[in-house]
Protein backbone atom coordinates (compact mmCIF):
# COMPACT_ATOMS: atom_id res chain seq x y z
CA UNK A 1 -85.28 7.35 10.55
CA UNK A 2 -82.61 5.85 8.73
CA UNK A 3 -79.68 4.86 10.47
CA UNK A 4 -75.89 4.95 9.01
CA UNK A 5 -73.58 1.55 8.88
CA UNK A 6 -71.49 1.79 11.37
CA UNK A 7 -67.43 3.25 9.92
CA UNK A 8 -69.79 5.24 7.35
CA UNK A 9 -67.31 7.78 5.37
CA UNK A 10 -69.87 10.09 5.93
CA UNK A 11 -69.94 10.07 9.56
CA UNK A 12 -68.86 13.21 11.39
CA UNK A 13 -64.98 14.21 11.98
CA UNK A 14 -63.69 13.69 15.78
CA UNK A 15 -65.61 10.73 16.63
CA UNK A 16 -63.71 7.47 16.60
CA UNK A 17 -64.73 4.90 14.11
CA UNK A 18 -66.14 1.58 14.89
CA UNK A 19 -65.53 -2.00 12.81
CA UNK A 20 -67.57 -2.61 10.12
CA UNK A 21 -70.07 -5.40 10.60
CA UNK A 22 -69.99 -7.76 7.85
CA UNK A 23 -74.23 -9.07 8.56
CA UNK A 24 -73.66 -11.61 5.89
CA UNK A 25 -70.14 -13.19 7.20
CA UNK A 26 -70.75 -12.34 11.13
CA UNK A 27 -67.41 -11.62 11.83
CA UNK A 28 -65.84 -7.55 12.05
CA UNK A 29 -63.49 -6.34 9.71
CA UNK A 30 -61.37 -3.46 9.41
CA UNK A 31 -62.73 -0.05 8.07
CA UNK A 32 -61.11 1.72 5.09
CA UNK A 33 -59.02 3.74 8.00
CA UNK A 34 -57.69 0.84 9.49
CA UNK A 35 -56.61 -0.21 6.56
CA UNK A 36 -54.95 2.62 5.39
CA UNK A 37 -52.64 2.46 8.54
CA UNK A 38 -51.63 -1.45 8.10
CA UNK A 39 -51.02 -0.91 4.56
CA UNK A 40 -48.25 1.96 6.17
CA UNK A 41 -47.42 -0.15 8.45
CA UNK A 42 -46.35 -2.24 6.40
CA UNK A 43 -45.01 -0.65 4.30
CA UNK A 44 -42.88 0.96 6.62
CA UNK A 45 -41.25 -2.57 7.92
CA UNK A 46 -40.41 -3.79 4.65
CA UNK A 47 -38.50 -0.79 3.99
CA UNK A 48 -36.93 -0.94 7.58
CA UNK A 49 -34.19 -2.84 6.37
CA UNK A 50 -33.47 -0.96 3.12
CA UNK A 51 -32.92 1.99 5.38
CA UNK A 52 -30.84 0.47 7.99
CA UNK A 53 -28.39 -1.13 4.80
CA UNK A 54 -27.98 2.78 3.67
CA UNK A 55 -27.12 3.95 7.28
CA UNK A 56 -24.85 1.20 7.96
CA UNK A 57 -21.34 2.95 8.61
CA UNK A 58 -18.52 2.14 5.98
CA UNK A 59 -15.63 0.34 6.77
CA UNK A 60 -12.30 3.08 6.58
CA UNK A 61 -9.09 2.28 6.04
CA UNK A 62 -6.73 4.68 5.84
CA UNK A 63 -3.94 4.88 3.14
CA UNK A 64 -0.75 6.73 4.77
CA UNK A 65 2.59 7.41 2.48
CA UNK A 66 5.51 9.58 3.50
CA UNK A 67 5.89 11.80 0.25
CA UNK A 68 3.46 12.27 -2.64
CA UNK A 69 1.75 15.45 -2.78
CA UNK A 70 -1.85 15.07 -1.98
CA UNK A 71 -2.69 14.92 -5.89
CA UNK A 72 -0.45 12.35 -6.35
CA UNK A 73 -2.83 10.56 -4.32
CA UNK A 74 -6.32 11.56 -6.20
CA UNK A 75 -8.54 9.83 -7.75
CA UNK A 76 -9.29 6.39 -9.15
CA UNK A 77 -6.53 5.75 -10.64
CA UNK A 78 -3.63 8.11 -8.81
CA UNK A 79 -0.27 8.72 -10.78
CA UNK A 80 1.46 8.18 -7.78
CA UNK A 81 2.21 4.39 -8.21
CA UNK A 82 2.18 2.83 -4.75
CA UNK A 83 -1.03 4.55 -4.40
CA UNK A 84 -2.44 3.37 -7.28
CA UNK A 85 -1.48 -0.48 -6.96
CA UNK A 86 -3.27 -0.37 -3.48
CA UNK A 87 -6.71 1.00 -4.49
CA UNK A 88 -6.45 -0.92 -7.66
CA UNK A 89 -5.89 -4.27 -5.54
CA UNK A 90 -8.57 -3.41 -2.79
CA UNK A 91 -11.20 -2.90 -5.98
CA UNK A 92 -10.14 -6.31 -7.57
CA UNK A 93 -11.08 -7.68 -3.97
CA UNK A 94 -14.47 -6.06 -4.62
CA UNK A 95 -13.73 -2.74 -2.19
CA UNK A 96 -14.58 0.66 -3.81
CA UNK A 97 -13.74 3.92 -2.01
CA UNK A 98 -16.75 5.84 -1.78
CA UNK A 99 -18.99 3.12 -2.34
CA UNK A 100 -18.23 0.40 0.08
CA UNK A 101 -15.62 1.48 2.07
CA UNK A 102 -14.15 4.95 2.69
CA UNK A 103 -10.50 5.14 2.23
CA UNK A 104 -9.00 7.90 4.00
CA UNK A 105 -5.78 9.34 2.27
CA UNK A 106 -2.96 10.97 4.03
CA UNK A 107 0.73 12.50 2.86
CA UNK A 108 3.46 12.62 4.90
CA UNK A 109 4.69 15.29 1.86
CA UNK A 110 8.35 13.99 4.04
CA UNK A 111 7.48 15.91 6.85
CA UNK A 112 7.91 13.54 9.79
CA UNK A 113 7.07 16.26 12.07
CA UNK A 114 3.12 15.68 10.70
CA UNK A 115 2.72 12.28 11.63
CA UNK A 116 1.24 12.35 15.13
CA UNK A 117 -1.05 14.84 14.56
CA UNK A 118 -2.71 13.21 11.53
CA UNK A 119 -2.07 9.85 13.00
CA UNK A 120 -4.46 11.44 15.85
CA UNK A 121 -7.08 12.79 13.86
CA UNK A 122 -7.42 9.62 11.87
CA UNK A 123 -8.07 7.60 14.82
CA UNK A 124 -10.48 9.60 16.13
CA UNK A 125 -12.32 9.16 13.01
CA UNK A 126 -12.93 5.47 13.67
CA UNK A 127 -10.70 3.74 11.21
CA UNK A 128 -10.74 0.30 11.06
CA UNK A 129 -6.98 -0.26 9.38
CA UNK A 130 -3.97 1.75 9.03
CA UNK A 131 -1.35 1.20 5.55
CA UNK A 132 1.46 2.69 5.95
CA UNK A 133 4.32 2.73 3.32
CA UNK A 134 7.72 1.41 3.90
CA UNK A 135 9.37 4.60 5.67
CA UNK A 136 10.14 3.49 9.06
CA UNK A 137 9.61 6.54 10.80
CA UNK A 138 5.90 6.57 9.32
CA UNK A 139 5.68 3.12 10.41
CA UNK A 140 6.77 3.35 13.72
CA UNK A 141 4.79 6.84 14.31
CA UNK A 142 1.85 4.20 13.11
CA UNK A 143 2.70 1.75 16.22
CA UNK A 144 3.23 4.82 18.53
CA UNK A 145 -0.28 6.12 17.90
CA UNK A 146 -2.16 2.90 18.26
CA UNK A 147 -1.53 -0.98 19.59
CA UNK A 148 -4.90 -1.69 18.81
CA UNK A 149 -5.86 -0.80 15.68
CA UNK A 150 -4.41 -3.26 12.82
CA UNK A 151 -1.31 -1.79 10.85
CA UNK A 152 -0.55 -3.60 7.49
CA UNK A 153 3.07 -1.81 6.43
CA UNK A 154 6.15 -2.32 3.85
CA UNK A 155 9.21 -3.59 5.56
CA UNK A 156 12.30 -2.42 3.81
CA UNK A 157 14.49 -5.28 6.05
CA UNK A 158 13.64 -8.17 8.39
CA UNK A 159 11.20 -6.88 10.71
CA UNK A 160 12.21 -9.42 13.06
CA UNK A 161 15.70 -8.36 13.23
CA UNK A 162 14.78 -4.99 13.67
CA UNK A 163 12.18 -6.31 16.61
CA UNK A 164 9.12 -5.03 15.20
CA UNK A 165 7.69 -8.79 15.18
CA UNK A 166 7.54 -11.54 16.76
CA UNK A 167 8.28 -13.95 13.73
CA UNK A 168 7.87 -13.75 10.36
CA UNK A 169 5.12 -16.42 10.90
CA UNK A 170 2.87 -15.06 13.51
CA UNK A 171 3.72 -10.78 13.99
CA UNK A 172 1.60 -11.07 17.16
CA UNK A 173 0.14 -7.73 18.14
CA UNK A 174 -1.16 -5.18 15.96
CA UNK A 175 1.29 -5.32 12.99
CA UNK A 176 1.63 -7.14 9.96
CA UNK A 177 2.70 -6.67 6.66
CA UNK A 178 4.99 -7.26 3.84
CA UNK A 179 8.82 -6.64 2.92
CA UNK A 180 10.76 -6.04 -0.23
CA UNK A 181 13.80 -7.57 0.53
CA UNK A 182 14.82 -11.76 1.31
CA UNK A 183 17.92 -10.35 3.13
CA UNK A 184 22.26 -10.42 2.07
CA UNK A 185 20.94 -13.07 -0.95
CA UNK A 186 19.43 -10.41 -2.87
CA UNK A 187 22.15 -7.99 -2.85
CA UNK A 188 24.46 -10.49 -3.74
CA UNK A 189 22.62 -11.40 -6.82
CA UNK A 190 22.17 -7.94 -8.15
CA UNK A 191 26.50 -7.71 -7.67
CA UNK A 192 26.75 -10.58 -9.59
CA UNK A 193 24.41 -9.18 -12.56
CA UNK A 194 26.42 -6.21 -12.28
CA UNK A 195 29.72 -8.06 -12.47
CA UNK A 196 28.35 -10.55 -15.51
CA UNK A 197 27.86 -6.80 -17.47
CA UNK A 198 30.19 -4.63 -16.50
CA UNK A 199 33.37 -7.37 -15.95
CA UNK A 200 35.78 -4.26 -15.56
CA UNK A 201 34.19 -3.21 -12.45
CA UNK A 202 36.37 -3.07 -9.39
CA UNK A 203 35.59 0.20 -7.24
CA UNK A 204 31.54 -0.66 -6.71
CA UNK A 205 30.00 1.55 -4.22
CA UNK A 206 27.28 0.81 -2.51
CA UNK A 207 24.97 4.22 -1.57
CA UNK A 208 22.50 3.71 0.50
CA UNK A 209 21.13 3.13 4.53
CA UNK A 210 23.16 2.02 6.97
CA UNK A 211 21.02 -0.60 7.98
CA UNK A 212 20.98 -1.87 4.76
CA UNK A 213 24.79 -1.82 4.23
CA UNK A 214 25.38 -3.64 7.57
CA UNK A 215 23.04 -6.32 6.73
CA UNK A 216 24.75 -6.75 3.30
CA UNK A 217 28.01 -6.87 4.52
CA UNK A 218 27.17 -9.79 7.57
CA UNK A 219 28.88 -12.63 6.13
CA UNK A 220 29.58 -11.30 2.47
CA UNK A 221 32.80 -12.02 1.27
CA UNK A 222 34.43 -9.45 0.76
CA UNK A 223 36.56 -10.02 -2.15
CA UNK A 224 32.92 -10.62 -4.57
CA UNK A 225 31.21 -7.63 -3.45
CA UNK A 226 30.34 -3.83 -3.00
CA UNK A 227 33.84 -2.22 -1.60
CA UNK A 228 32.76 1.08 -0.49
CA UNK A 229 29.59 2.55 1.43
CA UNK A 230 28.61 5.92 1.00
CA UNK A 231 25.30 6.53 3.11
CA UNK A 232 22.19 8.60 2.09
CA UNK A 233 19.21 8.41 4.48
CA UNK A 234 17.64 10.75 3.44
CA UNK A 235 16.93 13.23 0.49
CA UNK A 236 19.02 16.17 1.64
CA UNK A 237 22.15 13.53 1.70
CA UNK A 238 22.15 12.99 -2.16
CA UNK A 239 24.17 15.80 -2.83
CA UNK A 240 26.97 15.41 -0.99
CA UNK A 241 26.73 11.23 -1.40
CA UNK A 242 27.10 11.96 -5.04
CA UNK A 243 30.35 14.14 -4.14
CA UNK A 244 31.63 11.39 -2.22
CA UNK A 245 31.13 8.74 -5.25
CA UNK A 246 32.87 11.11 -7.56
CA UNK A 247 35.94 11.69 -5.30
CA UNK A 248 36.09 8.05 -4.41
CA UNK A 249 36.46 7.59 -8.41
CA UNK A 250 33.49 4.79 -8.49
CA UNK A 251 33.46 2.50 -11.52
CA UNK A 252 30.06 0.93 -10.79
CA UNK A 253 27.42 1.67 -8.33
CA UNK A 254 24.96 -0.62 -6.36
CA UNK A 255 22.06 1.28 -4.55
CA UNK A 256 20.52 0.09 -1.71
CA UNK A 257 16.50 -0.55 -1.07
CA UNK A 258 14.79 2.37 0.95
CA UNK A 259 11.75 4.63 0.92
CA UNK A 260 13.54 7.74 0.03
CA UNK A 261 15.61 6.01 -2.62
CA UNK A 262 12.52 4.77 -4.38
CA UNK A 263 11.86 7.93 -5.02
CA UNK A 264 14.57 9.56 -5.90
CA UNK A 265 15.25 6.28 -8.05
CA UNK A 266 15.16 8.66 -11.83
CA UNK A 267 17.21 11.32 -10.25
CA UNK A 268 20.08 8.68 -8.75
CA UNK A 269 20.25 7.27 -12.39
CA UNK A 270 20.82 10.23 -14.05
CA UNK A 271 23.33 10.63 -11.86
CA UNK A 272 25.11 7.58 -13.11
CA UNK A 273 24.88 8.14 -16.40
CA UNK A 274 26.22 11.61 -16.38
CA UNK A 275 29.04 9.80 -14.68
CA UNK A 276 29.31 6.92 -16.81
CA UNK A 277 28.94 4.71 -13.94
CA UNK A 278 27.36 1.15 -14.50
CA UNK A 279 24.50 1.07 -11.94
CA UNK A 280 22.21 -1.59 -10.67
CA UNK A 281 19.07 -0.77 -8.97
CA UNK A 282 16.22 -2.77 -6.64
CA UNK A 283 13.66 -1.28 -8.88
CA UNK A 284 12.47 -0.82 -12.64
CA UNK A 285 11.50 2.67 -12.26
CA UNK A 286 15.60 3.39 -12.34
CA UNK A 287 15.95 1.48 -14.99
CA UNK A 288 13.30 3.44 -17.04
CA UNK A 289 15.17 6.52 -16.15
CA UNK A 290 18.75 5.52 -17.69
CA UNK A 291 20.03 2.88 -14.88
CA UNK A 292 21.79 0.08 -16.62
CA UNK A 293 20.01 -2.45 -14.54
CA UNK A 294 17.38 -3.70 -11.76
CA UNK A 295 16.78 -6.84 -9.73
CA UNK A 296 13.84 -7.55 -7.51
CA UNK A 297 10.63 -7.88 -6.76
CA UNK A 298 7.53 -6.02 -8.55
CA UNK A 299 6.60 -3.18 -6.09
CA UNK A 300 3.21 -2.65 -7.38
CA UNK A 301 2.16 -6.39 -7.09
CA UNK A 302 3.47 -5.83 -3.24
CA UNK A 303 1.50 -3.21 -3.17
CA UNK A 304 -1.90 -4.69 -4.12
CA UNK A 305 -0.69 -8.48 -2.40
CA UNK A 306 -0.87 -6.38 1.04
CA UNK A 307 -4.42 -5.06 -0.31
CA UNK A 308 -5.15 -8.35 0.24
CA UNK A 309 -4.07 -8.74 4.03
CA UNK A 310 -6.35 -5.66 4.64
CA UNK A 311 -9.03 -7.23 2.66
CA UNK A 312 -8.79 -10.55 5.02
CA UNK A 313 -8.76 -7.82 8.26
CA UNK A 314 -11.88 -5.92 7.11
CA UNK A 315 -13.22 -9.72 6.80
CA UNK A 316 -12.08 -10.89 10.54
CA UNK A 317 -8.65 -11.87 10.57
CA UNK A 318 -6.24 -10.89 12.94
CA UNK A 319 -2.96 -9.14 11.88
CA UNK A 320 -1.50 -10.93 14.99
CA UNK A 321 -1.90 -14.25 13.30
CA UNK A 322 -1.19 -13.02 9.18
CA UNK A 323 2.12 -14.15 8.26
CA UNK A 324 4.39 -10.90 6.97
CA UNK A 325 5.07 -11.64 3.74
CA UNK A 326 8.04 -11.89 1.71
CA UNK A 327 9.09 -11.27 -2.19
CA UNK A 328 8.94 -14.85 -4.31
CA UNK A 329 8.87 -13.28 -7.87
CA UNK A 330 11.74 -11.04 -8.81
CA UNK A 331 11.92 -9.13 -12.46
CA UNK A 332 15.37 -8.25 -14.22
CA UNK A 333 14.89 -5.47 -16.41
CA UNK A 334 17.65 -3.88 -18.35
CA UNK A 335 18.66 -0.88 -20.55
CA UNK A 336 20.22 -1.43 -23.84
CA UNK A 337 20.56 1.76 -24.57
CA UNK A 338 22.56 3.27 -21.53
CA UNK A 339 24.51 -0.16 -22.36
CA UNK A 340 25.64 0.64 -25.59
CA UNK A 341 25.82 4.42 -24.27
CA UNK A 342 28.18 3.01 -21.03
CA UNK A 343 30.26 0.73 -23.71
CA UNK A 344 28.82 -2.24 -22.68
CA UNK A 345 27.74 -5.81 -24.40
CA UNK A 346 25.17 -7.37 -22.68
CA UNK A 347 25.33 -11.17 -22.77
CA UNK A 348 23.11 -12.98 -24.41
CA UNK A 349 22.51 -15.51 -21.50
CA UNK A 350 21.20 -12.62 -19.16
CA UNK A 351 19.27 -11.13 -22.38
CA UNK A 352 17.28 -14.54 -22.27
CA UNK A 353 16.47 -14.00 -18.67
CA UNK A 354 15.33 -10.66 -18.57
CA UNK A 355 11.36 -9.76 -17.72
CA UNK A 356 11.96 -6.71 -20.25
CA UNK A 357 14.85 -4.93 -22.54
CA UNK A 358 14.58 -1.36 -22.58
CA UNK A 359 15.74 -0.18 -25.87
């Protein structure tokens, strides 16, 4: 009787195979069902860590601002412009929402009543940072709601003197960030490009915070500078702050930096310019809108510089020990045409200066 190899295919199911005798080499080797489970085996390990790389959790950061509406905020390339500068400087760093991290979006819609709760519900999500806008109540919900987690915000004044760091060099703690102001200095510049254009001016109001009207006035002299507040903190003051510049019969008008303001930046200019009123703003956007005039820093390469800071925290760094940040580059940008409309000759020594002429 003949007898089978051992491991024959043809032997019967349910008994277990033995090796295969190699009579020539003298040495076992593995049957064709051994085989078939180290070639899975193997398999499987080398794509162990292709798996593991698609599972890995995402880095969040969440993007917090106190008044677009949520499609402001949308897409790759949002129209709301804060927005976009951020996510445009987190993908130069190489960060792409959806891809390689998640960024979590979140309006305000200037509800300060909202903040806690989504404040909450983002932290229980897991994020890793927290950029917040420069609206100090959204800020300072932020630092309410967490001491741990890293906040990278906009400062719209020294956040030393308001006691929100430590120094400008080392925050210490959880917050760090970046403002748009270099204190009195700037505000006296922008009433000086105000005076060099509109020479008649005498009456200059200043509309704005309180804060920032305090901080102005410090150690201004008084006789080269704004004469009159008229304070707007929020929206819902415009109105009657644009009743008070009309009865105070304004000849110029200086606004101050602030969230809010930003905003409302268009509708403030048109207010001047119904009223004839030479007006100098911290920020282009006015200007684009019919302000005569604007002085300071770029807001959207703030915007994606503090990308940056969150880019070195997703990386390691400690906001403790990342110095807050302050304006070097400033852009004068004017408006000939609400010039000539306003009666006004614009000299030719601050034409030569200007970043841009709007015509």
């Amino acid at each position: 009787m003949q007898r089978k190899a051992l491991g024959d295919p043809s032997e019967p199911s349910g008994q277990t195979a033995a090796p295969c005798f190699d009579r020539n080499a003298h040495m076992t080797k593995p049957c064709r069902r051994e085989a078939v489970a180290l070639l899975a085996a193997a398999a499987a390990c080398a794509a162990a860590p292709a798996a593991a790389q698609l599972t890995r959790r995402l880095p969040v950061v969440a993007l917090i601002l106190s008044s677009p509406s949520p499609a402001e905020m949308a897409g790759e390339n949002p129209s709301f412009l804060v927005a976009r500068e951020f996510l445009h400087g987190l993908r130069d760093l190489g960060w792409i929402d959806g891809r390689n991290v998640i960024v979590e979006r979140r309006t305000m819609e200037r509800q300060p009543a909202r903040a806690p709760a989504i404040l909450a519900d983002l932290i229980a999500r897991g994020v890793d940072v927290i950029f917040v806008g420069a609206t100090d109540w959204l800020r300072d919900a932020a630092l309410a709601a967490t001491r741990t987690i890293p906040i990278v915000a906009v400062f719209p004044e020294d956040p030393v003197e308001t006691g929100h760091v430590a120094s400008l060099a080392r925050p210490g703690g959880n917050l760090t960030g970046g403002t748009t102001s270099t204190g009195r200095e700037m505000y006296d510049k922008r009433f000086e490009l105000l005076k060099e254009i509109a020479p008649q001016s005498s009456r200059v109001v200043f509309l704005g915070r309180q804060s920032a009207w305090s901080a102005y006035r410090s150690g201004a002299d008084v006789s080269a500078s704004a004469s009159t507040f008229v304070p707007a903190e929020r929206p819902e003051d415009l109105d009657q702050a644009f009743a008070t510049v009309a009865r105070a019969r304004a000849d110029a008008l200086m606004v101050s930096l602030g969230p809010f303001l930003f905003d409302e930046a268009p509708r403030i200019a048109r207010f001047a310019l119904e009223h004839r009123l030479p007006a100098v703003f911290p920020w282009r956007r006015a200007v684009e809108a019919g302000g005569l005039l604007s002085y300071g820093p770029d807001v959207g390469q703030l915007f994606r510089q503090l990308a940056a800071y969150v880019d070195k925290i997703l990386k390691g760094a400690k906001p403790a020990e990342l110095p807050i940040e302050q304006p070097t580059v400033f852009e004068l940008v004017l408006n000939a045409k609400t010039a000539r409309a306003l009666g006004l000759t614009i000299p030719p020594a601050i034409l030569l200066r200007a970043d841009e002429v709007i015509e």
